[in-house]
Each structure stands twice: as structure tokens, then as C-alpha cells.
N, C-alpha and C. Protein backbone atom coordinates (compact mmCIF):
# COMPACT_ATOMS: atom_id res chain seq x y z
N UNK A 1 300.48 -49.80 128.27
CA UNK A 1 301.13 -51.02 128.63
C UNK A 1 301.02 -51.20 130.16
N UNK A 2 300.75 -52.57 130.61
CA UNK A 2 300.58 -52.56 132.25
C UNK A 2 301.40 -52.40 133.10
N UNK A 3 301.81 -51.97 134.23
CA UNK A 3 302.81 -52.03 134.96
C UNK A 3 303.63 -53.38 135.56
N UNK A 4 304.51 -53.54 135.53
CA UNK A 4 305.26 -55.20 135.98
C UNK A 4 306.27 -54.99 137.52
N UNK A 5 305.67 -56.01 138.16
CA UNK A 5 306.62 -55.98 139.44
C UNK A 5 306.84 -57.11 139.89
N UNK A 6 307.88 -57.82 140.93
CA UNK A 6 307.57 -58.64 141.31
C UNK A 6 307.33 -58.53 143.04
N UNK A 7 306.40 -59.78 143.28
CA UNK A 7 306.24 -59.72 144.70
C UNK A 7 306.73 -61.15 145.41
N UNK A 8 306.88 -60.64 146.34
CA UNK A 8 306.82 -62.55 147.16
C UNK A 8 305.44 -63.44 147.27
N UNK A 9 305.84 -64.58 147.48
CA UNK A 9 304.66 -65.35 147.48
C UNK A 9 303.51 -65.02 149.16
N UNK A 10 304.68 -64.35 149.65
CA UNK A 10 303.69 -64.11 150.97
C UNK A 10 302.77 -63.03 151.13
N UNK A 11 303.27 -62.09 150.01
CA UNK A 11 302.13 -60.98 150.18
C UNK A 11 301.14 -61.39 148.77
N UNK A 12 301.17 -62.23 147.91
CA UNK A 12 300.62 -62.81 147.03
C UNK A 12 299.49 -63.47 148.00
N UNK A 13 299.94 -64.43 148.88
CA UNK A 13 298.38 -65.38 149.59
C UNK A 13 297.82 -64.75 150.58
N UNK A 14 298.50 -63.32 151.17
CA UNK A 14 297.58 -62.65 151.97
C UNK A 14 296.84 -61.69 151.60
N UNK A 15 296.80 -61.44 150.28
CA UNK A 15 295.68 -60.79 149.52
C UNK A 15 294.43 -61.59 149.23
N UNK A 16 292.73 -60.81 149.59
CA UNK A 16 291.82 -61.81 149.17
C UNK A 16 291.52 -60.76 147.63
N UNK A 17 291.31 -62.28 147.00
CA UNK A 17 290.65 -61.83 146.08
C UNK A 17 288.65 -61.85 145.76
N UNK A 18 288.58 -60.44 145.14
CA UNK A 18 287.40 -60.25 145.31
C UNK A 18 286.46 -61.49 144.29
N UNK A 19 285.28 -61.44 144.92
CA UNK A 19 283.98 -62.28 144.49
C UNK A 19 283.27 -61.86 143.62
N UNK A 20 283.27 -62.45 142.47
CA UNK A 20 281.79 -61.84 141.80
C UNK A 20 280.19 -61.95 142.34
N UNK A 21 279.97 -60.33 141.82
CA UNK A 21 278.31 -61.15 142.01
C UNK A 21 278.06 -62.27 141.89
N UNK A 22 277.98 -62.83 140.66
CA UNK A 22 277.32 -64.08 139.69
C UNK A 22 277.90 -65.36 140.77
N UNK A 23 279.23 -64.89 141.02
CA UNK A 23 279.93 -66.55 142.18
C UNK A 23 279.05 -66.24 143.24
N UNK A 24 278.65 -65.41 143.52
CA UNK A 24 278.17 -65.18 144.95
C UNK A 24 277.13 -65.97 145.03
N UNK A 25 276.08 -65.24 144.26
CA UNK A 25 274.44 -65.57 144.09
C UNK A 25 275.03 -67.33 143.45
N UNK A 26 275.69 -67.67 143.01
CA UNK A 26 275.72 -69.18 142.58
C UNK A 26 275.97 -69.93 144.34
N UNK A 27 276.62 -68.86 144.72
CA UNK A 27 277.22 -70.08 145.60
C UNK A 27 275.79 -69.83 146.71
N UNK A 28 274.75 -68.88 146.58
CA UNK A 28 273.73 -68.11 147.91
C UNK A 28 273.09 -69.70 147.41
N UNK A 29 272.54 -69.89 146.08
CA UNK A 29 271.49 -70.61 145.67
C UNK A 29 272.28 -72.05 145.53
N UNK A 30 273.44 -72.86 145.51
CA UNK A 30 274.06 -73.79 146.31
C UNK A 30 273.43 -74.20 147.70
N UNK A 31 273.67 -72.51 148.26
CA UNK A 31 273.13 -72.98 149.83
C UNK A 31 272.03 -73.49 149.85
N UNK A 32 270.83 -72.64 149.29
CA UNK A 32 269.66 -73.33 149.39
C UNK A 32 269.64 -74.83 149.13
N UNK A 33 269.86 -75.07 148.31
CA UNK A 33 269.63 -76.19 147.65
C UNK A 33 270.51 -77.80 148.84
N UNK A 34 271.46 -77.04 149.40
CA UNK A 34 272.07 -78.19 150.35
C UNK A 34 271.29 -78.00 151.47
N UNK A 35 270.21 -77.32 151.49
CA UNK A 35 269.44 -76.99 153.00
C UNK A 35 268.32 -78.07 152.93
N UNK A 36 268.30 -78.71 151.74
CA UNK A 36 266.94 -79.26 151.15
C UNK A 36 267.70 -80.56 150.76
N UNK A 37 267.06 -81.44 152.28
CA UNK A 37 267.40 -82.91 151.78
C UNK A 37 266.60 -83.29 150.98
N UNK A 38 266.81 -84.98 150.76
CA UNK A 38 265.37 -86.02 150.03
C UNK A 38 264.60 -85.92 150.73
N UNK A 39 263.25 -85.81 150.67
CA UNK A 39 262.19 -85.96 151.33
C UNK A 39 261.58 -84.60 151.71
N UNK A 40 262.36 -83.71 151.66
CA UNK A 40 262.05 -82.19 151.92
C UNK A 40 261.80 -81.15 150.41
N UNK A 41 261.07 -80.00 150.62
CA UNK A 41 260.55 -78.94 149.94
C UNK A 41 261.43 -77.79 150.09
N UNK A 42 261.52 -77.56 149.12
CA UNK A 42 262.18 -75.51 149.44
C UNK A 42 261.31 -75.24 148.79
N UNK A 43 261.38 -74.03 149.49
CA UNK A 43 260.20 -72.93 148.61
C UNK A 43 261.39 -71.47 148.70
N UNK A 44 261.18 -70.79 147.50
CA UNK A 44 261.96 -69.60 147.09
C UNK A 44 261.06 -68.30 146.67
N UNK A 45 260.70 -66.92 147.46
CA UNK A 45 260.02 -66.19 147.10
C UNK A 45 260.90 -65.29 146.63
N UNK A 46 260.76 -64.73 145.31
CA UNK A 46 261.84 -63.66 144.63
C UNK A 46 260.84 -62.31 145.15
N UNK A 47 262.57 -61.90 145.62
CA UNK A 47 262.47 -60.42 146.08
C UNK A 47 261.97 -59.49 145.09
N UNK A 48 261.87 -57.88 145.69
CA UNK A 48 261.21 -56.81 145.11
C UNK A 48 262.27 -56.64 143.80
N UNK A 49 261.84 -56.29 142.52
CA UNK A 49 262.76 -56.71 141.48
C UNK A 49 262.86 -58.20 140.70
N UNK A 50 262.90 -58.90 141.36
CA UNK A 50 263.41 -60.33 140.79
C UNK A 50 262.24 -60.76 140.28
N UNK A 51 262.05 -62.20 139.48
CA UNK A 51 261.32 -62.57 138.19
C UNK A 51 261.25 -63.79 139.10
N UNK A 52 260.18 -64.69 138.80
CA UNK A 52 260.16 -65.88 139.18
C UNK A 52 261.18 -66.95 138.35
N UNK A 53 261.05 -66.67 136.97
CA UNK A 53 261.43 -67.10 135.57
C UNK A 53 263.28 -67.14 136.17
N UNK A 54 263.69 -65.55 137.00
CA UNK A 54 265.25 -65.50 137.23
C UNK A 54 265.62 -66.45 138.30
N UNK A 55 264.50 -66.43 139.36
CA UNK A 55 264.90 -67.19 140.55
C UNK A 55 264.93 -69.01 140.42
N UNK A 56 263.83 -69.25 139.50
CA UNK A 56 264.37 -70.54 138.67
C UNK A 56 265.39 -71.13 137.71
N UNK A 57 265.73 -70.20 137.32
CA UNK A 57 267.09 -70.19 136.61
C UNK A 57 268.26 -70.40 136.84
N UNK A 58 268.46 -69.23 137.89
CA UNK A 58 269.81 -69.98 139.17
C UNK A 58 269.86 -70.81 139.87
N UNK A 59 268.56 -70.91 140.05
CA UNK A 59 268.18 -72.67 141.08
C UNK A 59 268.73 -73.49 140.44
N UNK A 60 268.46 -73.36 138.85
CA UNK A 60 269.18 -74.77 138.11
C UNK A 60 270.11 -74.36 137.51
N UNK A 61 271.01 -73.49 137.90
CA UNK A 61 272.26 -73.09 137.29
C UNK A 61 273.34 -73.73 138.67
N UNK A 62 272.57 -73.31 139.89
CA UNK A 62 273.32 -73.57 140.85
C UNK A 62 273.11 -75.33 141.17
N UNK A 63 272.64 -76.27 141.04
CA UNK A 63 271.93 -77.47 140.75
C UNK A 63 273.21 -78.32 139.79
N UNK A 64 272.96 -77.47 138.38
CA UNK A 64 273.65 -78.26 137.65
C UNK A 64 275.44 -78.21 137.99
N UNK A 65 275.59 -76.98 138.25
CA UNK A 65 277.07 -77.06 138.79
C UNK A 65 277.80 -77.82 140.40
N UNK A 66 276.69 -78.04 140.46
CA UNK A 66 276.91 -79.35 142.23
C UNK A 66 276.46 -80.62 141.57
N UNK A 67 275.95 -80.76 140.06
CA UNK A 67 275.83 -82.20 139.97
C UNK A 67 274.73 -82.76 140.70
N UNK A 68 273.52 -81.95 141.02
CA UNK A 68 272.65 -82.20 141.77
C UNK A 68 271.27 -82.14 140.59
N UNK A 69 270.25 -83.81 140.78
CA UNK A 69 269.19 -83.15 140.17
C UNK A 69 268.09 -82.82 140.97
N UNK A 70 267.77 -81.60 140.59
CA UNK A 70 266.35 -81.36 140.80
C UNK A 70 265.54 -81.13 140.55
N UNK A 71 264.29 -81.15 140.98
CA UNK A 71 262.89 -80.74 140.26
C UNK A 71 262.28 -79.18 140.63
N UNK A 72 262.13 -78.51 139.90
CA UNK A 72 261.90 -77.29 139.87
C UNK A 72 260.01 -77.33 139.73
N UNK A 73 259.52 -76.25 140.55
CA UNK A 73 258.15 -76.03 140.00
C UNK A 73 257.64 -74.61 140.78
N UNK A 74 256.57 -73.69 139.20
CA UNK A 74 256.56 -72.70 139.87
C UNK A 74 254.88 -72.73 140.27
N UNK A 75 254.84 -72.15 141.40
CA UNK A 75 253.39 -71.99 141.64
C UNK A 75 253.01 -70.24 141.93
N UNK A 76 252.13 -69.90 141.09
CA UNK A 76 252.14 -68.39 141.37
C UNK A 76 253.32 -67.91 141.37
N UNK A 77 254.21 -67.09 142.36
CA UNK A 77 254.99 -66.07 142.30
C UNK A 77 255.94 -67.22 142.85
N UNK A 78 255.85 -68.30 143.45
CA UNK A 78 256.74 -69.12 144.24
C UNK A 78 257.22 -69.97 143.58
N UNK A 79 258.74 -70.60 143.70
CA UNK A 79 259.87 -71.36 143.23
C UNK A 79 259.99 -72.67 144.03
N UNK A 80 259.32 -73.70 143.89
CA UNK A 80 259.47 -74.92 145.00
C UNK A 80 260.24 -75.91 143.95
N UNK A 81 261.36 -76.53 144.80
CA UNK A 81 262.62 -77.14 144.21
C UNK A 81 262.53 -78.65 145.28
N UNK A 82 262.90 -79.77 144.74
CA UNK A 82 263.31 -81.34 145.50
C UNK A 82 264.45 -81.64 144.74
N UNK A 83 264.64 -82.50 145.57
CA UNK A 83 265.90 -83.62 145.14
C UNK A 83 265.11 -84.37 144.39
């Protein structure tokens, strides 16, 4: 059974709470994607490990959760994304 206590609300909002991976990398590939106006290119090279197939994936995972469309395309090993 868990332990129960109570605390104040002040040591409640000066605690951070931790990040997931998955929020993280959503919010890394957000960034990209706000770095890249209309009229501009990103290009995304997946690191040692990573899949082209994964790095497109979060592109439009992170995309669809900003309500943003974009166009995804892979060339060789590279991930190039537009508005």
C-alpha cells in the first residue's frame, strides 16, 4: 500500500517534475520544425543508431501535435521536411 502525507502547496510547485524521453525528443523535433519557415528546407541526418524510417516518424508525430502540415521526403539516408 503507498505511503500518504500531506504537503503544502509551496513545496508542491517547487518541485520539478521530471521529463520523459518521448516529451523530450517530441518537443527536440517541434524545434526543428519551428526553425523551418514557408519557403525554407530542413534537412534531418539520423544519428549513429537511428533509422531514417524513425527520424521521419517523429517529424510527423511532432508536426501533427503543433497542428502543423508538412511535407516529409526521404532522400538516401536524409529526412527533408516543408511547410
Amino acid at each position: 500500500m503507498p505511503g500518504f502525507r500531506r504537503v503544502s502547496r509551496e513545496e508542491t510547485s517547487s518541485r520539478r517534475t521530471a521529463v520523459s524521453p518521448s516529451v523530450a525528443r517530441l518537443k527536440q523535433y517541434q524545434g526543428y520544425i519551428k526553425k523551418v519557415t514557408p519557403g525554407l528546407t530542413g534537412r534531418l541526418t539520423p544519428s549513429k543508431g537511428e533509422t531514417p524510417a524513425a527520424v521521419r516518424r517523429r517529424l510527423g508525430a511532432a508536426a501533427a501535435a503543433m497542428g502543423v502540415k508538412l511535407t516529409v521526403k526521404r532522400i538516401g539516408d536524409r529526412v527533408f521536411f516543408w511547410r
